[in-house]
Protein backbone atom coordinates (compact mmCIF):
# COMPACT_ATOMS: atom_id res chain seq x y z
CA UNK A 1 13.45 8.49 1.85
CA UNK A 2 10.73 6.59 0.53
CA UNK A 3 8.99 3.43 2.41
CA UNK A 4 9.53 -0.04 0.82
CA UNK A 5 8.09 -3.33 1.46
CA UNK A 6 10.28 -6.86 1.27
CA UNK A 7 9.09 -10.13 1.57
CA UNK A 8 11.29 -12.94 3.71
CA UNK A 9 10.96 -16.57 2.35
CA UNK A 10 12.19 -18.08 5.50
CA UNK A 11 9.83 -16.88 7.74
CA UNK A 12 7.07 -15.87 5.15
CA UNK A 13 6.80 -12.43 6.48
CA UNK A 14 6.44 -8.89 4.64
CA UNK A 15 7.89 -5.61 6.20
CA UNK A 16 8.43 -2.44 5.41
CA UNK A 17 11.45 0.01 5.31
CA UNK A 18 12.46 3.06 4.60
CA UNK A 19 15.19 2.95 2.88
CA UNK A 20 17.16 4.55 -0.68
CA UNK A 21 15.76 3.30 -4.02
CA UNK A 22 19.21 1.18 -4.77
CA UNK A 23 18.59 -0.96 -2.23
CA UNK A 24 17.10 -4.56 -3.14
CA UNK A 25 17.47 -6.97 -0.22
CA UNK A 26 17.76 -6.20 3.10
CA UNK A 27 17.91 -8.89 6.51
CA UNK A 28 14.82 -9.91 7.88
CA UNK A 29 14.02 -8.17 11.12
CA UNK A 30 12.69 -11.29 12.81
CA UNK A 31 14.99 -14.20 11.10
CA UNK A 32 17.77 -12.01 9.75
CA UNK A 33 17.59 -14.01 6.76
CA UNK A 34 17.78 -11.63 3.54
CA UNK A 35 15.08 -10.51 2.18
CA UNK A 36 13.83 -9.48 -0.96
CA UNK A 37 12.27 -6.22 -2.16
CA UNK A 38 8.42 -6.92 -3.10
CA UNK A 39 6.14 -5.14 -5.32
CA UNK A 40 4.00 -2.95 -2.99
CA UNK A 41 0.04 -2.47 -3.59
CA UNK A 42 -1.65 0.57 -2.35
CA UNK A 43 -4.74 2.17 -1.92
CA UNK A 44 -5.07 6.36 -2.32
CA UNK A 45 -8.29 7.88 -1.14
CA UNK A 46 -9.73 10.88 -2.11
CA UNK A 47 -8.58 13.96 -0.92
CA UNK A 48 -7.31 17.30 -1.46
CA UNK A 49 -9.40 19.05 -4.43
CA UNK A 50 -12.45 18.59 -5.87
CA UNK A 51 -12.87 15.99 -2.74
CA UNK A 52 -16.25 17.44 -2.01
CA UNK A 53 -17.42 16.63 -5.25
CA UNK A 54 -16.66 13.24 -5.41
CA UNK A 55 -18.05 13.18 -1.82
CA UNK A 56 -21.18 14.06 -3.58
CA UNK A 57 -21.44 11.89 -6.39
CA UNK A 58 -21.52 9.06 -4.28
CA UNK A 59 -24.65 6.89 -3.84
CA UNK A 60 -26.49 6.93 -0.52
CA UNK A 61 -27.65 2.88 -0.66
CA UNK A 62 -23.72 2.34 -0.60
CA UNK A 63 -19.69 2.93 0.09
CA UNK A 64 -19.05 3.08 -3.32
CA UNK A 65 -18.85 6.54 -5.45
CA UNK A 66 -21.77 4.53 -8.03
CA UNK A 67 -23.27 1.01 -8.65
CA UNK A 68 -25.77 -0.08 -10.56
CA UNK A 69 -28.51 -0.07 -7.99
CA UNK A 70 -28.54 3.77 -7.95
């Protein structure tokens, strides 16, 4: 089952859940009010293939895989 985040208006809290696709509100678990399914933002990192690569393309003055100071 994939993992869903909702967003309560009465206590202004986000959670997640795992829970089927149809599903579009579910009760807050602090306030039990219902809450509404929320557009989720994520972050992938690198992994998997050609990670090493990438690893490698990176700058060494910085996090970042290239800026303009390199």
């Amino acid at each position: 089952m994939p993992l869903y985040e909702f967003y309560c208006p009465q206590c202004d809290k986000r959670f997640e859940e795992l829970c089927r696709g149809t599903t579009e509100n579910l009760p807050c678990p602090q306030c039990a009010t219902e809450s509404k399914k929320v557009l989720s933002t994520f972050r992938a990192g690198w992994g998997g293939l050609g990670s090493e690569a990438a690893a490698s393309s990176r700058c060494s003055g910085c996090s970042g895989k290239s800026c303009s100071s390199c």
